[in-house]
N, C-alpha and C. Protein backbone atom coordinates (compact mmCIF):
# COMPACT_ATOMS: atom_id res chain seq x y z
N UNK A 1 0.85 -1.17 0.00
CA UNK A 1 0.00 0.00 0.00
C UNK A 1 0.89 1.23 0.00
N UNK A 2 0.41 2.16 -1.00
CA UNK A 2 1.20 3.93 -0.56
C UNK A 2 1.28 3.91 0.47
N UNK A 3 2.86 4.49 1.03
CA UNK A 3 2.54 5.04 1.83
C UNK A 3 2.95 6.86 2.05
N UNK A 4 2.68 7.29 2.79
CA UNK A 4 2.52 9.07 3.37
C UNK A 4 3.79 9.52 2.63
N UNK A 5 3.99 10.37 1.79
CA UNK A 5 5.29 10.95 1.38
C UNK A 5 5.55 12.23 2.44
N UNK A 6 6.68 12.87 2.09
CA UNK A 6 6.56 14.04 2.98
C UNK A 6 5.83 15.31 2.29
N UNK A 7 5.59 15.17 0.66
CA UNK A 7 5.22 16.41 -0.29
C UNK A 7 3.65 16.32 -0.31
N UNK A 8 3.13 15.30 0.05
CA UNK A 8 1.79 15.13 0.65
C UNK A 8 1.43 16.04 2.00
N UNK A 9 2.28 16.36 2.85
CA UNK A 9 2.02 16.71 4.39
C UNK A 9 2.12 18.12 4.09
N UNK A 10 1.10 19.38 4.39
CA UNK A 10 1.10 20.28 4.66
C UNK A 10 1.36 21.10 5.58
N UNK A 11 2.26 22.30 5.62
CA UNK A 11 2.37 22.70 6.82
C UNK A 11 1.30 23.44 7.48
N UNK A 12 1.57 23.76 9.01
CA UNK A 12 0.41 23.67 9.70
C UNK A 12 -0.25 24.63 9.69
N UNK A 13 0.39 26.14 8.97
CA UNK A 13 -0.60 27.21 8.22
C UNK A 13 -1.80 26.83 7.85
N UNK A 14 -0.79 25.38 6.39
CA UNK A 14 -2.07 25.18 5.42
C UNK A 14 -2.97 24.47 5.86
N UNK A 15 -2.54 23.76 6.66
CA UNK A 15 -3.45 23.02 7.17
C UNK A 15 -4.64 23.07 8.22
N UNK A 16 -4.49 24.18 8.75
CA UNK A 16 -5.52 24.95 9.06
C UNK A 16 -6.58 25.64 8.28
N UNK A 17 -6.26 25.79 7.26
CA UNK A 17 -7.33 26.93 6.58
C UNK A 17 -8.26 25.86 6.10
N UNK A 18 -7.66 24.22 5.76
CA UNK A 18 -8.98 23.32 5.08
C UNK A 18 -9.16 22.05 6.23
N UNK A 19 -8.75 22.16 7.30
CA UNK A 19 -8.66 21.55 8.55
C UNK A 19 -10.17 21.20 8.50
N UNK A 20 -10.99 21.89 9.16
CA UNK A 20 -12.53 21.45 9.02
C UNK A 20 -13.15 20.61 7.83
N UNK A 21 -13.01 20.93 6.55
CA UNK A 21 -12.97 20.11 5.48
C UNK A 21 -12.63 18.61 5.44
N UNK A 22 -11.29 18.79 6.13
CA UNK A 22 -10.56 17.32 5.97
C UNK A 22 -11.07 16.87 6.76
N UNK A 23 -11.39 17.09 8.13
CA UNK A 23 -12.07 16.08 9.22
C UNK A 23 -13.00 15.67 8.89
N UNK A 24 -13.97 16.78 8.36
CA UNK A 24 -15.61 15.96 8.05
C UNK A 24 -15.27 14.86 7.25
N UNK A 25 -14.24 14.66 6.05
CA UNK A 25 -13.48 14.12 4.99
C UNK A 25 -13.51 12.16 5.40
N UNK A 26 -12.09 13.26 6.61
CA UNK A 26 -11.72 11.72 7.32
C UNK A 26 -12.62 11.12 8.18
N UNK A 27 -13.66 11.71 9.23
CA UNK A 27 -14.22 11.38 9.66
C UNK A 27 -14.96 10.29 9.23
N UNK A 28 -15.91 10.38 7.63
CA UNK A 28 -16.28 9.55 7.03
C UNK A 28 -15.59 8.42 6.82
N UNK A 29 -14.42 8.48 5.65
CA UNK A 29 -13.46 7.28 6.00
C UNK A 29 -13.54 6.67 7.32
N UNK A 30 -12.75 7.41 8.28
CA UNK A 30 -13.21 6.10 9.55
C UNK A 30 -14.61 5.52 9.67
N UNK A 31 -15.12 6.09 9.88
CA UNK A 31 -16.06 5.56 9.79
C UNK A 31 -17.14 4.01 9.58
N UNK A 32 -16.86 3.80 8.31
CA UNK A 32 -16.97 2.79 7.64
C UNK A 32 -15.44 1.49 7.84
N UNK A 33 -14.58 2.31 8.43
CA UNK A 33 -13.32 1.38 8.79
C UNK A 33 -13.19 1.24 10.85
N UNK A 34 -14.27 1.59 10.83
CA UNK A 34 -14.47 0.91 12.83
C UNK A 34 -15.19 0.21 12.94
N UNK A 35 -15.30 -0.61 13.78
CA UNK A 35 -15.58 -2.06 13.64
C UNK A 35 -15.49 -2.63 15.20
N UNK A 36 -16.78 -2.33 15.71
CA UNK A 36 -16.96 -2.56 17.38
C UNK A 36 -17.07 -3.84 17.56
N UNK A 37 -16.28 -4.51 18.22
CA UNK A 37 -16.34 -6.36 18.83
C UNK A 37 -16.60 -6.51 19.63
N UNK A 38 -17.55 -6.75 20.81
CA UNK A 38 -17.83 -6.93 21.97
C UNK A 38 -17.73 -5.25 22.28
N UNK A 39 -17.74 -5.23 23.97
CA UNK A 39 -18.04 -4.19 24.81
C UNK A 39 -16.86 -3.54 24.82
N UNK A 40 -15.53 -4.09 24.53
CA UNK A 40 -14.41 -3.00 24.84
C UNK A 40 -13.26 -2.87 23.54
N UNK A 41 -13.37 -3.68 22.16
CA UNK A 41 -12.64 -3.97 21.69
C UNK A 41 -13.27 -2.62 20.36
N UNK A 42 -12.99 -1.58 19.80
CA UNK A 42 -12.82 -0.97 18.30
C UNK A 42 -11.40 -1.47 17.67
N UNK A 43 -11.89 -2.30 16.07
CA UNK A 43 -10.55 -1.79 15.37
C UNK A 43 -10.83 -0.97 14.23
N UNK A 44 -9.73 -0.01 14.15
CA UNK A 44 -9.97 1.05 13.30
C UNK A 44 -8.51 1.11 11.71
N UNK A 45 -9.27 0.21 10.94
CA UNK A 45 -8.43 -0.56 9.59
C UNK A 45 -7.98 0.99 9.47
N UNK A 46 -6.97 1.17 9.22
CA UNK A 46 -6.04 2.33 8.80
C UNK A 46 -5.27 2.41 7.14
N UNK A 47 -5.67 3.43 6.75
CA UNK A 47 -5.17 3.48 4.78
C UNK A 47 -4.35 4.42 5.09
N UNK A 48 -3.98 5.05 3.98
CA UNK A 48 -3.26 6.42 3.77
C UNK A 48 -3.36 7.44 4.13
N UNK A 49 -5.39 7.81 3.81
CA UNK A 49 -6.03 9.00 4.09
C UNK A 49 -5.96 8.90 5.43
N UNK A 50 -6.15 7.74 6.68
CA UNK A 50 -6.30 8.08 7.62
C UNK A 50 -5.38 8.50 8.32
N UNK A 51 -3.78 7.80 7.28
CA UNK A 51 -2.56 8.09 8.55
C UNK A 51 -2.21 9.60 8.29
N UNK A 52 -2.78 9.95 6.73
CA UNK A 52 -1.67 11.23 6.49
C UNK A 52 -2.78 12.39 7.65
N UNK A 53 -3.72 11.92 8.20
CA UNK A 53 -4.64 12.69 9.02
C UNK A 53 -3.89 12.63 10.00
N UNK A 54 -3.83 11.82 11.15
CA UNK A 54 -2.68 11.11 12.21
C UNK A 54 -1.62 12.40 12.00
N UNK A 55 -1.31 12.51 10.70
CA UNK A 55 0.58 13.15 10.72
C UNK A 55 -0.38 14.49 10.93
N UNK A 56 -0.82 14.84 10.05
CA UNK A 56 -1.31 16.10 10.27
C UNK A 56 -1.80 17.17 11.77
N UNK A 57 -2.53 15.96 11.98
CA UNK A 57 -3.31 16.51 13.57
C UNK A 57 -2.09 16.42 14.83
N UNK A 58 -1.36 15.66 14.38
CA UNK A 58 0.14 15.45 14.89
C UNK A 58 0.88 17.16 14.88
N UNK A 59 1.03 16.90 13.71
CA UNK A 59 1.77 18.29 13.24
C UNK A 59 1.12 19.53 13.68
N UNK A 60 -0.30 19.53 14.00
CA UNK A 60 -0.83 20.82 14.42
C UNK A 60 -1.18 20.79 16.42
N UNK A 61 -1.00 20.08 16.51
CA UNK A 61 -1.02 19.73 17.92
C UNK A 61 0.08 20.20 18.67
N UNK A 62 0.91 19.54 18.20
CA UNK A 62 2.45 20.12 18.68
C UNK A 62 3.50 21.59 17.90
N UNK A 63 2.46 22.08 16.98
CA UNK A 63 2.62 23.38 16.26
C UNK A 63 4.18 22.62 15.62
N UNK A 64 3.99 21.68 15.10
CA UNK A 64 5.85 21.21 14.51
C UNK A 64 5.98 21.83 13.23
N UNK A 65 6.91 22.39 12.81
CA UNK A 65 7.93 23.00 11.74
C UNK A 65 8.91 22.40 11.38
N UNK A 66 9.72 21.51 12.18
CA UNK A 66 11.26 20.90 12.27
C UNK A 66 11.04 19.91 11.26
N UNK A 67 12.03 19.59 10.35
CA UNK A 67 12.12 18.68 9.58
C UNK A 67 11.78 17.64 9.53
N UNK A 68 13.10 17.49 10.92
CA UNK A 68 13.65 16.08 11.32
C UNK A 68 12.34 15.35 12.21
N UNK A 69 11.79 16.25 12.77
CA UNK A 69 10.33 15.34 13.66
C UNK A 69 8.98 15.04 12.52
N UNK A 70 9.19 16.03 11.26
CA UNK A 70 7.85 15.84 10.96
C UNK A 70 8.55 14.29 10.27
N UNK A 71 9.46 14.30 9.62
CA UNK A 71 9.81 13.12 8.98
C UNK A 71 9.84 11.76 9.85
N UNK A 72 10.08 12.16 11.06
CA UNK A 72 9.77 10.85 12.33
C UNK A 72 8.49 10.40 12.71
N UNK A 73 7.91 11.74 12.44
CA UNK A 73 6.04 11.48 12.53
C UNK A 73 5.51 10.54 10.99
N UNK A 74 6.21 10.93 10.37
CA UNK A 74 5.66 10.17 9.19
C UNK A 74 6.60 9.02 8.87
N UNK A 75 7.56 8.49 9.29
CA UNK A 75 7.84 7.20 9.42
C UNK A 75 6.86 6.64 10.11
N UNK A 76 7.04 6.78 11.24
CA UNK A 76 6.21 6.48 12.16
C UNK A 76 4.69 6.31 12.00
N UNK A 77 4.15 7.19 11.67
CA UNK A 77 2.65 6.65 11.19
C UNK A 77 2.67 5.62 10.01
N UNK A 78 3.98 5.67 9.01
CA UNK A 78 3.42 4.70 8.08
C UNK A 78 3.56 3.70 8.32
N UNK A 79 4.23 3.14 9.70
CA UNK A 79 4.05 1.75 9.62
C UNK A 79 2.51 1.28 10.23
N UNK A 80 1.47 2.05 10.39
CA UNK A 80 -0.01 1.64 10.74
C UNK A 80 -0.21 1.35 9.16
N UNK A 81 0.57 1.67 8.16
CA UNK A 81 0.10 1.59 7.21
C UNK A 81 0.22 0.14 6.52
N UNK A 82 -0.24 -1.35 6.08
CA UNK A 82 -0.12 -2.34 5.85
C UNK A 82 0.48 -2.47 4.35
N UNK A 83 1.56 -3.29 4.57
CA UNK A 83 2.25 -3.17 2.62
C UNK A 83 0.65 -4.38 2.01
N UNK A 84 1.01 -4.28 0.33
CA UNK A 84 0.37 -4.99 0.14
C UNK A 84 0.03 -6.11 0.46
N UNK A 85 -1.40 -6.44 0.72
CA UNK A 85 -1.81 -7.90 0.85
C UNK A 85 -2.22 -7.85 2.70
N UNK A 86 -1.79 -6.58 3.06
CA UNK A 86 -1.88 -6.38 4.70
C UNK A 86 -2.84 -5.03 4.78
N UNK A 87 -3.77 -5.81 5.55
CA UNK A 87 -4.43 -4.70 6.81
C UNK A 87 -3.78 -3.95 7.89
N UNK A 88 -3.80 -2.64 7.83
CA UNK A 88 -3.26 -2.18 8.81
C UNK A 88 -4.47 -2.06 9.64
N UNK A 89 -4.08 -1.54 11.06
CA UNK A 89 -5.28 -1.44 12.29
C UNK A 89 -4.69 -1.31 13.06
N UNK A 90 -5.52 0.07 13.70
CA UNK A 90 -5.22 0.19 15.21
C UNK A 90 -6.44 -0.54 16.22
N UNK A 91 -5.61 -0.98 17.25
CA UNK A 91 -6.83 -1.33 18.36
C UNK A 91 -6.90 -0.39 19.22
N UNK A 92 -8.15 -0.19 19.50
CA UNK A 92 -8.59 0.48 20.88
C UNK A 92 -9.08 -0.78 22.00
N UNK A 93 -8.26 -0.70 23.05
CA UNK A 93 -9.39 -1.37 24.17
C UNK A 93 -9.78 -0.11 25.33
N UNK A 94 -11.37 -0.23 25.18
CA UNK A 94 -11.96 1.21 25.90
C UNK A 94 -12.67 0.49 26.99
N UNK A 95 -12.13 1.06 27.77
CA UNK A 95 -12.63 0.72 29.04
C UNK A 95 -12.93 2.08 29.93
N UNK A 96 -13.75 2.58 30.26
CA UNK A 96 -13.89 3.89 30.99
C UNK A 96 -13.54 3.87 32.52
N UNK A 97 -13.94 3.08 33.52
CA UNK A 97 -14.02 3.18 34.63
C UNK A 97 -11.57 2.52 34.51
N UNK A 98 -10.94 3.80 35.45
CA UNK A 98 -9.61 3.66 35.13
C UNK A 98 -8.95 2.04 35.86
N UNK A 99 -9.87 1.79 37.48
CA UNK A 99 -9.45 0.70 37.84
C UNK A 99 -9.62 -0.35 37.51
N UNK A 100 -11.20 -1.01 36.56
CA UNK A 100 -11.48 -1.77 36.16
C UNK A 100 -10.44 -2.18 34.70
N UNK A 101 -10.18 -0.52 33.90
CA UNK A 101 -9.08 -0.99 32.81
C UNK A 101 -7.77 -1.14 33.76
N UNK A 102 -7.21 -0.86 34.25
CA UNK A 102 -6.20 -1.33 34.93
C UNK A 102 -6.39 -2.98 35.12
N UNK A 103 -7.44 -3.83 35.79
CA UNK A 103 -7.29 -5.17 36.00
C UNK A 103 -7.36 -5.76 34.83
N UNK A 104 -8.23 -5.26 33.78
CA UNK A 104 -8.40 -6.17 32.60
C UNK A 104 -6.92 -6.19 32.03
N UNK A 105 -6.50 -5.03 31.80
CA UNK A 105 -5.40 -4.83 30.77
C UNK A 105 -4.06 -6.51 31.43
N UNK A 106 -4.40 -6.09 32.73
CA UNK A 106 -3.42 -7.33 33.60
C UNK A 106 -3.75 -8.47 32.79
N UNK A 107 -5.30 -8.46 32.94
CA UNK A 107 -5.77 -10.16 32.91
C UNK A 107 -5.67 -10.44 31.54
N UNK A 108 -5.89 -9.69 30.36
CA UNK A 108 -6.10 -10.01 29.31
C UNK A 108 -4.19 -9.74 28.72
N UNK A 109 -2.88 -9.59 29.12
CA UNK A 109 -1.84 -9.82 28.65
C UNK A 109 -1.50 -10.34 26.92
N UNK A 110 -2.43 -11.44 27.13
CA UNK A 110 -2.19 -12.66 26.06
C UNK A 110 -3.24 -11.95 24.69
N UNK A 111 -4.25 -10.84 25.28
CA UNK A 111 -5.20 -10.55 24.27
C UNK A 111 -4.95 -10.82 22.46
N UNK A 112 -3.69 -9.75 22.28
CA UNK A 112 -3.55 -9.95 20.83
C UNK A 112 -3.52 -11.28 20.27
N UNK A 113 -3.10 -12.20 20.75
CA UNK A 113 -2.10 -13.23 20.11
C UNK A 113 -3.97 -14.26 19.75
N UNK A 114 -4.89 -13.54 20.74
CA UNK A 114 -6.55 -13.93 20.62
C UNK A 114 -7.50 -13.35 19.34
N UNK A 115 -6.58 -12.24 18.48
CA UNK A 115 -7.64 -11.15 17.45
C UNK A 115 -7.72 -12.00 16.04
N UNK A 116 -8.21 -11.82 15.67
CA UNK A 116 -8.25 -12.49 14.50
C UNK A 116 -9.41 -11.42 13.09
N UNK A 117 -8.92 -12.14 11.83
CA UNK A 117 -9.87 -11.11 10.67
C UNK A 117 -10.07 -13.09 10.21
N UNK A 118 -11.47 -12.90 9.70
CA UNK A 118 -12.06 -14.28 9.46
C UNK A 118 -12.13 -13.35 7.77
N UNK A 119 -11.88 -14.89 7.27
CA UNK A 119 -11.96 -14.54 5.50
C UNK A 119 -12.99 -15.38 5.21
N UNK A 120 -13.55 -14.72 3.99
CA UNK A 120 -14.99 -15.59 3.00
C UNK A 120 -14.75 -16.88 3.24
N UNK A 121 -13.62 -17.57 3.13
CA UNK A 121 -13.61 -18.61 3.08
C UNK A 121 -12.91 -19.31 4.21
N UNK A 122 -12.95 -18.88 5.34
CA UNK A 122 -13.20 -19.49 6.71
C UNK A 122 -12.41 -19.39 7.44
N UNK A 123 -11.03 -18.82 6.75
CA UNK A 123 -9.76 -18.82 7.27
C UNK A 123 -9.56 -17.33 8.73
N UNK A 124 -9.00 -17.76 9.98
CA UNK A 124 -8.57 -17.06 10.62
C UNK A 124 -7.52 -16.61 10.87
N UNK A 125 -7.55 -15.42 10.11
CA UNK A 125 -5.56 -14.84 10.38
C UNK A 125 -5.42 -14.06 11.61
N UNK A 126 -4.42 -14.67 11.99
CA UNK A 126 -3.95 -13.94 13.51
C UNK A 126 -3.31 -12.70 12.92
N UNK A 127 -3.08 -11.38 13.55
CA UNK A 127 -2.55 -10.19 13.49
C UNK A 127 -1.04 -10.27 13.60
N UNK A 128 -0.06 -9.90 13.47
CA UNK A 128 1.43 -9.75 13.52
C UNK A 128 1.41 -8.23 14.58
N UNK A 129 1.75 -8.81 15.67
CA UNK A 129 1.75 -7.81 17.02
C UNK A 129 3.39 -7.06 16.73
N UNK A 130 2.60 -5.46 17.36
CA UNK A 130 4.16 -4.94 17.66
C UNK A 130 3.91 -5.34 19.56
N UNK A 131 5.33 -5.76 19.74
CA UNK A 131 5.60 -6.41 21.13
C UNK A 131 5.66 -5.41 22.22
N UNK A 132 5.93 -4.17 21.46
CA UNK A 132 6.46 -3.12 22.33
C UNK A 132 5.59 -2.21 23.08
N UNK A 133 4.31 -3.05 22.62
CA UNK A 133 3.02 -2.58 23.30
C UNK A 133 2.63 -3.64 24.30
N UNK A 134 3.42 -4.56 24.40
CA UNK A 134 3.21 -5.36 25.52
C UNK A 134 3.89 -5.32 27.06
N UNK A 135 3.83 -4.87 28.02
CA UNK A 135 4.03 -4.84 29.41
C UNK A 135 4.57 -6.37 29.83
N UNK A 136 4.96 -6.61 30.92
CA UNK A 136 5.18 -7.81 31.21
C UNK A 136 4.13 -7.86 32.15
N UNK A 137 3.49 -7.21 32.54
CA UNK A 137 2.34 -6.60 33.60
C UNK A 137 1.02 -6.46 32.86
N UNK A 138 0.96 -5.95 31.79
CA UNK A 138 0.19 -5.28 31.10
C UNK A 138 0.14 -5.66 30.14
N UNK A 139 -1.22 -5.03 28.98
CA UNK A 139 -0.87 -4.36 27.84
C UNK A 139 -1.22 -3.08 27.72
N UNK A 140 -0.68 -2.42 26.24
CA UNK A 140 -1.15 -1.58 26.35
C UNK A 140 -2.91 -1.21 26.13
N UNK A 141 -3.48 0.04 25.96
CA UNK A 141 -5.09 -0.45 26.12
C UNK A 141 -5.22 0.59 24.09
N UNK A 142 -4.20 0.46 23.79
CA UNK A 142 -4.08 1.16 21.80
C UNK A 142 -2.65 -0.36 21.03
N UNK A 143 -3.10 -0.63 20.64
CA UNK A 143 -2.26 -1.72 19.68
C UNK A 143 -2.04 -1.29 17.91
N UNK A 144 -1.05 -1.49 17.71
CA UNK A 144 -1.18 -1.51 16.23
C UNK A 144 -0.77 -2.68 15.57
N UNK A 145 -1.88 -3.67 14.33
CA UNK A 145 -1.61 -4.72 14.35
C UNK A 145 -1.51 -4.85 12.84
N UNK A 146 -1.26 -5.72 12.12
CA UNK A 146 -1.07 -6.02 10.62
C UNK A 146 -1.58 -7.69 10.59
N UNK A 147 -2.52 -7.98 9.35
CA UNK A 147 -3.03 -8.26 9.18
C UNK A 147 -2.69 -8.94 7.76
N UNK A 148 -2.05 -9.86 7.66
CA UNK A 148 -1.65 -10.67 6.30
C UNK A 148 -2.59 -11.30 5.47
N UNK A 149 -3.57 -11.00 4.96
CA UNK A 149 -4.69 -11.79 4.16
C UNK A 149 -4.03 -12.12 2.82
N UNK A 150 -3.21 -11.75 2.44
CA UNK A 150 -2.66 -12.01 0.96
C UNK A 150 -3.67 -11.67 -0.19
N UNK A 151 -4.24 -12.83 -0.80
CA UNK A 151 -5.81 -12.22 -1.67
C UNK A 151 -7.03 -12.71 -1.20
N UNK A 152 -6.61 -12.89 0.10
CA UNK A 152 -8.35 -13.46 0.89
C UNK A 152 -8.93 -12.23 0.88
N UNK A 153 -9.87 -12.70 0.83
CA UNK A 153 -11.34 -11.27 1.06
C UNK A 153 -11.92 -11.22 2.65
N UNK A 154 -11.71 -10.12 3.30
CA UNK A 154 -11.89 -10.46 4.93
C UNK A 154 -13.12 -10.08 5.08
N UNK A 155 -13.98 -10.87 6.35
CA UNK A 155 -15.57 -11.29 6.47
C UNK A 155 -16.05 -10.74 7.78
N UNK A 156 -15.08 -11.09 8.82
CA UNK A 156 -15.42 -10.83 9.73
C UNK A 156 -14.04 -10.43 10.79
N UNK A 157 -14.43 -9.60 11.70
CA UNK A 157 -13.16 -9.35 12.41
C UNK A 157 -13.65 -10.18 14.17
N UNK A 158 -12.75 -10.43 14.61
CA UNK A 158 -12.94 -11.31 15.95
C UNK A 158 -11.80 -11.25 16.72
N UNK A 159 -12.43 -11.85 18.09
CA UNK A 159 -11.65 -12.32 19.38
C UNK A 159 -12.14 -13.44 19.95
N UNK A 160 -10.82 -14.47 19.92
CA UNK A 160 -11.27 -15.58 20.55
C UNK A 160 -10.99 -15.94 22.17
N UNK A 161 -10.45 -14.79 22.89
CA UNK A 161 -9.97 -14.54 24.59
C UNK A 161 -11.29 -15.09 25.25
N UNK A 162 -10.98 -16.32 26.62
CA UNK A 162 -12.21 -16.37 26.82
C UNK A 162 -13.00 -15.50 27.43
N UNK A 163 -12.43 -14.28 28.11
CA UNK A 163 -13.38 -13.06 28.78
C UNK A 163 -14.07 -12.52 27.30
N UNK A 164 -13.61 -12.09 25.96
CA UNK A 164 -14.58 -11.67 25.25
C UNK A 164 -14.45 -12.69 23.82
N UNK A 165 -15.11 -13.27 23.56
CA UNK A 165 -15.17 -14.31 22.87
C UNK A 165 -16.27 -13.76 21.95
N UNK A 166 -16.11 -12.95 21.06
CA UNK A 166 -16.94 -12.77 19.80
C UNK A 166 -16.51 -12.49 18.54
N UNK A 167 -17.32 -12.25 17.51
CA UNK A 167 -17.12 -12.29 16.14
C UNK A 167 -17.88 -11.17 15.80
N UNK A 168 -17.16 -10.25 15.10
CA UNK A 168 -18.65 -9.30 14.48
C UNK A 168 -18.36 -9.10 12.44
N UNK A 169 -19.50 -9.13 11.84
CA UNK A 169 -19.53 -9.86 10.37
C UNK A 169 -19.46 -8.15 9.90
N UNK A 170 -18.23 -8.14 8.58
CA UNK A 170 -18.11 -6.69 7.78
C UNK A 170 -19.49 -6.83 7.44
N UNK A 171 -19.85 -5.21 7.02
CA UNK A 171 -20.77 -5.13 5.86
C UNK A 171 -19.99 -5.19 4.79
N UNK A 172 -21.01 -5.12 3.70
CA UNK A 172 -20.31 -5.16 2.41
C UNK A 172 -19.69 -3.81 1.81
N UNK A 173 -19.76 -2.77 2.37
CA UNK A 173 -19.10 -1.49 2.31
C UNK A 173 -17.48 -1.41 2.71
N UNK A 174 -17.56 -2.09 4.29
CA UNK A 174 -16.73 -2.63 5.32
C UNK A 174 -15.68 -3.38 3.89
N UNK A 175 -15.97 -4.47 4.00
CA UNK A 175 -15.25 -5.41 2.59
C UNK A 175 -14.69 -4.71 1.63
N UNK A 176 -15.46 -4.13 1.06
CA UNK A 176 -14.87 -3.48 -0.32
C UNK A 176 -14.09 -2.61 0.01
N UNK A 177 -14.13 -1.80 1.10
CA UNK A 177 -13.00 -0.91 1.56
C UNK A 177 -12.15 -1.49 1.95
N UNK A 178 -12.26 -2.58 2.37
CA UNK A 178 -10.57 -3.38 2.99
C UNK A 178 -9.63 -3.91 1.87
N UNK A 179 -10.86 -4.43 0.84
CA UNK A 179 -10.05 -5.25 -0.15
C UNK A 179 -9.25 -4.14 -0.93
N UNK A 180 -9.95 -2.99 -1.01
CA UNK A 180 -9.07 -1.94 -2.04
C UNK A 180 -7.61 -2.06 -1.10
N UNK A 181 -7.68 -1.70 0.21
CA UNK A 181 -6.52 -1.86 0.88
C UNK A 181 -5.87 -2.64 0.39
N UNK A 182 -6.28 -4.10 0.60
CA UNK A 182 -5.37 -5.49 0.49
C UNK A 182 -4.60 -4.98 -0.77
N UNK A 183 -5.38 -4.52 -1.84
CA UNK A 183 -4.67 -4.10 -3.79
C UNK A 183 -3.45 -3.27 -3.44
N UNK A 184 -3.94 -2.18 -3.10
CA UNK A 184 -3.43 -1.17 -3.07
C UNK A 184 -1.61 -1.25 -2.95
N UNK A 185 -0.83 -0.24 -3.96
CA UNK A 185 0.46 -0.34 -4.28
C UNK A 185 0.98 0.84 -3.41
C-alpha cells in the first residue's frame, strides 16, 4: 500500500485553513473502517487517508515546523500503514471506569495473540503484534496490528480470549474498503 510521502504533508498554516474540510473528509473514512467487537474492543483498519490525518493533527497539535520530527512522525505513522496484501489497524481497548481498565489490561496480557480477521472462506488470520506494546504486567489499552490476508477477502473481524469471545460480520461497504486496501500499491 502507498505510503505518506513528505510532499503530501502540509504545513500547519495550510493546514488549518482546510482543517474542518478534511475532518468531516476523514471522519467519514473512519467511519466505515471501525468495527466494534464486543463491549471493549474498536478496530480502526487504517489506509493512507487516515494516517496522512494522524501526521497532520500530529503536526498541528504540537505546532511542529522541524524537519527532522515531521519526517519521524511520518515514518512512524506509516508503519499503521499495511504493505500490500496487509491490513493495517489500530486497536482500541476502551474501558472507561480507570481501575477496572487497569485489572483487565493485567488479565487479558495474552489478548492480541486472541484477534483475529475471518476470510470468506473461513480462514482465521492472527494479526502480527508490535511487542512493544506489551508490558510484562500489562498491555497496552491502543495496539497496532497487521493483518496478512494475501488475496483473501476479509468477512469478519474477531476475538477468541475467553473473557470476550466474539465475532462481528463486515458489511459489504466494510469489505470493499478493505479489499481496495489489500490491492493497493
Amino acid at each position: 500500500m502507498r505510503k505518506v510521502s513528505r510532499s503530501e504533508i502540509l504545513s500547519v498554516s495550510e493546514y488549518e485553513k482546510t482543517r474542518a474540510d478534511i475532518r468531516t473528509r476523514i471522519l467519514q473514512v473512519k467511519d466505515c473502517r471501525r468495527i466494534h467487537v464486543g463491549e471493549h474492543l474498536t478496530f480502526l483498519f487504517e489506509n493512507k487517508e487516515t494516517v496522512q490525518y494522524q501526521i497532520q493533527e500530529m503536526m498541528r497539535a504540537e505546532s511542529m515546523s522541524d524537519e527532522q520530527q515531521i519526517a519521524h512522525e511520518i515514518e512512524t505513522y506509516n508503519e499503521l500503514i499495511g504493505e500490500q496484501g496487509e491490513l493495517g489497524c489500530t486497536l482500541l481497548i476502551e474501558i472507561d471506569d480507570p481501575q477496572r481498565r487497569s485489572e483487565l489490561l493485567s488479565r487479558w496480557l495474552n489478548l492480541p495473540e486472541h484477534l483475529y480477521v475471518k476470510t470468506t472462506d473461513g480462514t482465521m488470520v492472527r494479526p502480527l503484534i508490535d511487542n512493544r506494546q506489551i508490558g510484562e504486567s500489562r498491555i497496552s489499552s491502543v495496539h497496532y496490528l497487521r493483518f496478512r490476508l494475501a488475496d483473501k477477502v476479509p468477512a469478519a473481524v474477531g476475538c477468541s480470549h475467553a473473557d470476550i469471545n466474539v465475532e462481528w460480520p463486515l458489511t459489504k461497504l466494510q469489505m470493499a474498503e478493505l479489499c481496495k486496501d489489500l490491492m493497493a500499491r
